[in-house]
Protein backbone atom coordinates (compact mmCIF):
# COMPACT_ATOMS: atom_id res chain seq x y z
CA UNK A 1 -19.07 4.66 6.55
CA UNK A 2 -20.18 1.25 6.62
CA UNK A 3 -18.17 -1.67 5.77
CA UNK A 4 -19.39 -2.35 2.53
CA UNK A 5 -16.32 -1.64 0.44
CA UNK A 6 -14.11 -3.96 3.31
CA UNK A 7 -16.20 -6.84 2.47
CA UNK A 8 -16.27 -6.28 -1.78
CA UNK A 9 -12.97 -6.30 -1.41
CA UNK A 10 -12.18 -9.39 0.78
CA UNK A 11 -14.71 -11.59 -1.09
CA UNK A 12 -13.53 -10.07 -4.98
CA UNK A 13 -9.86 -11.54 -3.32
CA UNK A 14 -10.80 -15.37 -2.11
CA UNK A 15 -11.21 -16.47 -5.99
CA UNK A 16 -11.42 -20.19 -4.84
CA UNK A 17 -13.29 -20.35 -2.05
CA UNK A 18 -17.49 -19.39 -2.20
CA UNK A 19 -17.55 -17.63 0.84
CA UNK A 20 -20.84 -17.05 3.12
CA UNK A 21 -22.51 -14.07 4.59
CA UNK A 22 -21.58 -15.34 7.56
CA UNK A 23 -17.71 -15.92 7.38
CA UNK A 24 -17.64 -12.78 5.84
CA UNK A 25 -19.26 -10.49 8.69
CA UNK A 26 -17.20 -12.77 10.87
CA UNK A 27 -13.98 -11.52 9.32
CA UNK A 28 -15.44 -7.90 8.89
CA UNK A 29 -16.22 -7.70 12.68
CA UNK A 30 -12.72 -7.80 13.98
CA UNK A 31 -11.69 -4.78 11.76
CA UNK A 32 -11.67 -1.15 13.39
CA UNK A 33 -12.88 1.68 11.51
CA UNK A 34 -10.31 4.68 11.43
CA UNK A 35 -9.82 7.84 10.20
CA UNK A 36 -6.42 9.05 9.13
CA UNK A 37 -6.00 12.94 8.18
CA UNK A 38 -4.01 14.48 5.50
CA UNK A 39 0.21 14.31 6.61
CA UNK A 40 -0.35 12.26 10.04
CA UNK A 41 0.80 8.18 10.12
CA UNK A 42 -0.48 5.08 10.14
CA UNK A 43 3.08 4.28 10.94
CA UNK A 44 5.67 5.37 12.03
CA UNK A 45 9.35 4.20 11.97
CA UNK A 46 10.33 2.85 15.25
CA UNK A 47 6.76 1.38 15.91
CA UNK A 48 5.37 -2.36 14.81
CA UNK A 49 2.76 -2.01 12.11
CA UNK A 50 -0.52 -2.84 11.83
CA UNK A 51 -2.40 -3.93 8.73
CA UNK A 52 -5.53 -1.49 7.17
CA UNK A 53 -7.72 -1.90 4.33
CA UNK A 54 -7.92 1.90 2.60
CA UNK A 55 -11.28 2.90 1.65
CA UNK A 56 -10.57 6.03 0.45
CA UNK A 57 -8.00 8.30 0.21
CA UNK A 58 -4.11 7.91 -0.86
CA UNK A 59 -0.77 6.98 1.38
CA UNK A 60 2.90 6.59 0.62
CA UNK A 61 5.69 4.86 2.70
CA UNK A 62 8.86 5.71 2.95
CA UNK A 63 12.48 5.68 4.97
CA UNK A 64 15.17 7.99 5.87
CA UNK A 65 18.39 7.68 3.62
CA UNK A 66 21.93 7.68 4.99
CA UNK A 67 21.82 11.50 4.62
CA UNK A 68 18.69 11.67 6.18
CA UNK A 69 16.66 12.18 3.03
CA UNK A 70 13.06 10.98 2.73
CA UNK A 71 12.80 8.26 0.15
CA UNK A 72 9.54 7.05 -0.69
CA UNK A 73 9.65 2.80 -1.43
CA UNK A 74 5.37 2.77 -1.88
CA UNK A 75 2.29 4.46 -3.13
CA UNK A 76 -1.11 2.71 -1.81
CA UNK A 77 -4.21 3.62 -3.54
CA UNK A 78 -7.97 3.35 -2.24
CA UNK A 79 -8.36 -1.10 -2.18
CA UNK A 80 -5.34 -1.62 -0.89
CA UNK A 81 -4.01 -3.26 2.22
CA UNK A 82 -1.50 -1.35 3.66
CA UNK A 83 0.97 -2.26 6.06
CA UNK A 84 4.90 -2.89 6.97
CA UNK A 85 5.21 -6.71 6.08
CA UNK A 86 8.32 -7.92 8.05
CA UNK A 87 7.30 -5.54 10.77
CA UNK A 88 3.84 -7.08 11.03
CA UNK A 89 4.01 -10.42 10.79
CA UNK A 90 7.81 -10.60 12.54
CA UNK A 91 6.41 -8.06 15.46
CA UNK A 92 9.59 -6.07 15.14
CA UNK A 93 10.08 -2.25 14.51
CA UNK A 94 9.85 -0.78 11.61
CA UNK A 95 11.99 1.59 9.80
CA UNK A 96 9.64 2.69 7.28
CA UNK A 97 6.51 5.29 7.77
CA UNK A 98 3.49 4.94 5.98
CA UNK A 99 1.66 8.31 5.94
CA UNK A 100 -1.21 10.30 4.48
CA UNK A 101 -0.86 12.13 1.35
CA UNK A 102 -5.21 12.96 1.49
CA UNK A 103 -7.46 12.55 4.24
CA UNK A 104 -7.71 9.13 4.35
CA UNK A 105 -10.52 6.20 5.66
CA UNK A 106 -10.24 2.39 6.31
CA UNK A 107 -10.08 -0.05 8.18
CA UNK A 108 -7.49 -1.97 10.53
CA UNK A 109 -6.99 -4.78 12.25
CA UNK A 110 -4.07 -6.18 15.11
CA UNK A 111 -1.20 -9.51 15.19
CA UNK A 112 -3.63 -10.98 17.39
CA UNK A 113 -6.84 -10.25 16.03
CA UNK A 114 -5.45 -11.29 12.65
CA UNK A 115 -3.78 -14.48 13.96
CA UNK A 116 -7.57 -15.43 15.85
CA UNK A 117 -9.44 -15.56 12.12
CA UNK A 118 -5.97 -17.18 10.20
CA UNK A 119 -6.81 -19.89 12.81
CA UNK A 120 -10.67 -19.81 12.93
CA UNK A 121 -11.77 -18.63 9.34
CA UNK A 122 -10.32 -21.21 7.05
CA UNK A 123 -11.62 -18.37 3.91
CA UNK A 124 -9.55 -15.78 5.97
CA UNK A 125 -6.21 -18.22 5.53
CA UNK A 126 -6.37 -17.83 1.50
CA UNK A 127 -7.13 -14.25 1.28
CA UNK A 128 -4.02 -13.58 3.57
CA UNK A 129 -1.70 -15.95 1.68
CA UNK A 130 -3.21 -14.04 -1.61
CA UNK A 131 -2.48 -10.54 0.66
CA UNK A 132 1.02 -11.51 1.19
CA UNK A 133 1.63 -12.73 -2.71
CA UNK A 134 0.73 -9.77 -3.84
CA UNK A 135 3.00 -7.58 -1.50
CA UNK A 136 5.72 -9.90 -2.24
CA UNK A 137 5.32 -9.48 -5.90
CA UNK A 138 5.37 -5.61 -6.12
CA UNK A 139 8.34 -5.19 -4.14
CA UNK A 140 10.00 -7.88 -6.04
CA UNK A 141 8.90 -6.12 -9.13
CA UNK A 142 9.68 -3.13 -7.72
CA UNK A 143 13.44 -4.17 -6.77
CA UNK A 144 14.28 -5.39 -10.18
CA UNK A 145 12.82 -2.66 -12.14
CA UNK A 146 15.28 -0.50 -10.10
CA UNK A 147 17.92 -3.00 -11.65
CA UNK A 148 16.75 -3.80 -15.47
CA UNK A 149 14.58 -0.59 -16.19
CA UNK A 150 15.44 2.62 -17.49
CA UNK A 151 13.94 5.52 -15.69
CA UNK A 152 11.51 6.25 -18.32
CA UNK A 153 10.09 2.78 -18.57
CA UNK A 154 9.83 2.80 -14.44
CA UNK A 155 7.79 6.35 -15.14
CA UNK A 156 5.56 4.67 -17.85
CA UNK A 157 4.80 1.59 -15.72
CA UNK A 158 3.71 4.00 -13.14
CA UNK A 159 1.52 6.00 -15.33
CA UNK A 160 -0.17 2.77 -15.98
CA UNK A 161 -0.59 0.86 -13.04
CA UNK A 162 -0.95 3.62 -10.66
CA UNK A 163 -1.75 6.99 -12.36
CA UNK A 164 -3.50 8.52 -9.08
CA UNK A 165 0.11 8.88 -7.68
CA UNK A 166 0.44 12.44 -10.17
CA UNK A 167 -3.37 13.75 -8.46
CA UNK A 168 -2.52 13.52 -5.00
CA UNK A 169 2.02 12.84 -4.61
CA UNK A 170 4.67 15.84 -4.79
CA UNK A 171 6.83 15.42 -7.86
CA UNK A 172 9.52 15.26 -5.02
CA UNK A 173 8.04 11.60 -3.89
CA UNK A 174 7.38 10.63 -6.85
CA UNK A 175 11.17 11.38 -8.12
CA UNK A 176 12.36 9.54 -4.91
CA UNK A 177 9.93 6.44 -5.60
CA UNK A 178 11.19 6.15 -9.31
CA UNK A 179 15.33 6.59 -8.53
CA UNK A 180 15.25 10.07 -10.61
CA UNK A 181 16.32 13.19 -9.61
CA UNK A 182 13.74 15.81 -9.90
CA UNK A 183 15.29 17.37 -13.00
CA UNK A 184 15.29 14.30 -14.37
CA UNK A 185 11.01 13.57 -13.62
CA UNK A 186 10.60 17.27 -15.42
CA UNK A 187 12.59 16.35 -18.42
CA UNK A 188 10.37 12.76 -18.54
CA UNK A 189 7.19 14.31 -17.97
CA UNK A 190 8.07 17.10 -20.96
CA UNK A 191 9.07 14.17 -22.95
CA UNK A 192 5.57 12.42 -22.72
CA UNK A 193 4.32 16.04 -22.74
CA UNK A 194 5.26 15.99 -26.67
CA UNK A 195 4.36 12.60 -27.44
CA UNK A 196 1.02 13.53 -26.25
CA UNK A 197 0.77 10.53 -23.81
């Protein structure tokens, strides 16, 4: 798999900056292709993250409860970046795993390598700050929407932004992701069932 869809995808997300061939195989260079298969971990709890573009494939993240119950805080598409972000760019542990629902493929780079083309590819600066926006936005979005939304209009936002979660996620995550019991997701999913949406 070549790098193709790493590149697209870096130079679709540096609106303001025309960036050259050159800066972009630069920045392509120092990511690692890897292939993750179906239920193993690009992270796991207790280890410092690293940060992967997905190519293909689907992941979710997710921590342990005080009971000790899987709760699942993240679905990550194909395009996506995917990684921890206080454990990242803070070096600590983490005490979330991100794992794979499908085989997945992509493409990830280290702190240091990371930190080397912040400092050395201006381009590379923006698209991180843009990286780290957009993470900050969905869990803030995320947070408050546990808050100010009813289940069903958390389930309807997910239909819509991120529909692949129902082809490749266990109702079980997906309950856990949305704050519903899985008697609860049935009874939604019946409900939109007979709307015909």
């Amino acid at each position: 798999m070549g790098k193709e869809t790493l590149i697209a995808f870096i130079q679709s997300n540096i609106p303001h900056f025309f960036v050259t061939n050159e800066a972009l195989h630069v920045i392509a260079d120092q990511f690692q292709e890897v292939e993750i298969a179906r239920n193993d971990f690009f992270l796991k709890a207790g280890k410092v993250s690293n940060y992967m573009f997905l190519a293909s494939g689907f992941m979710r993240a997710y921590t342990l409860d005080t009971n000790g119950d899987e709760v699942t805080t993240y679905f990550y598409p194909p395009n996506r970046m995917v990684f921890e972000v206080s454990s990242f760019f803070q070096h600590t542990i983490s005490t979330e795993n991100i794992q794979a629902v499908t085989d997945c493929k992509g493409y990830f780079i280290t702190f240091e390598q990371l930190n080397r083309l912040f400092h050395n590819v201006p381009e590379f600066r923006e698209f991180g700050r843009l990286m780290l926006v957009k993470e900050f936005v969905a869990y803030k979005q995320r947070t408050l929407a546990m808050i100010n939304k009813s289940a069903e209009e958390r389930y309807s936002e997910l239909m819509t932004n991120n529909s692949e979660v129902f082809l490749h996620a266990s109702l079980k995550h997906i309950a856990s992701f949305l704050g519903i019991t899985d008697t609860s997701l049935s009874r939604i999913r019946r409900e939109y069932a007979k709307k015909g949406v």
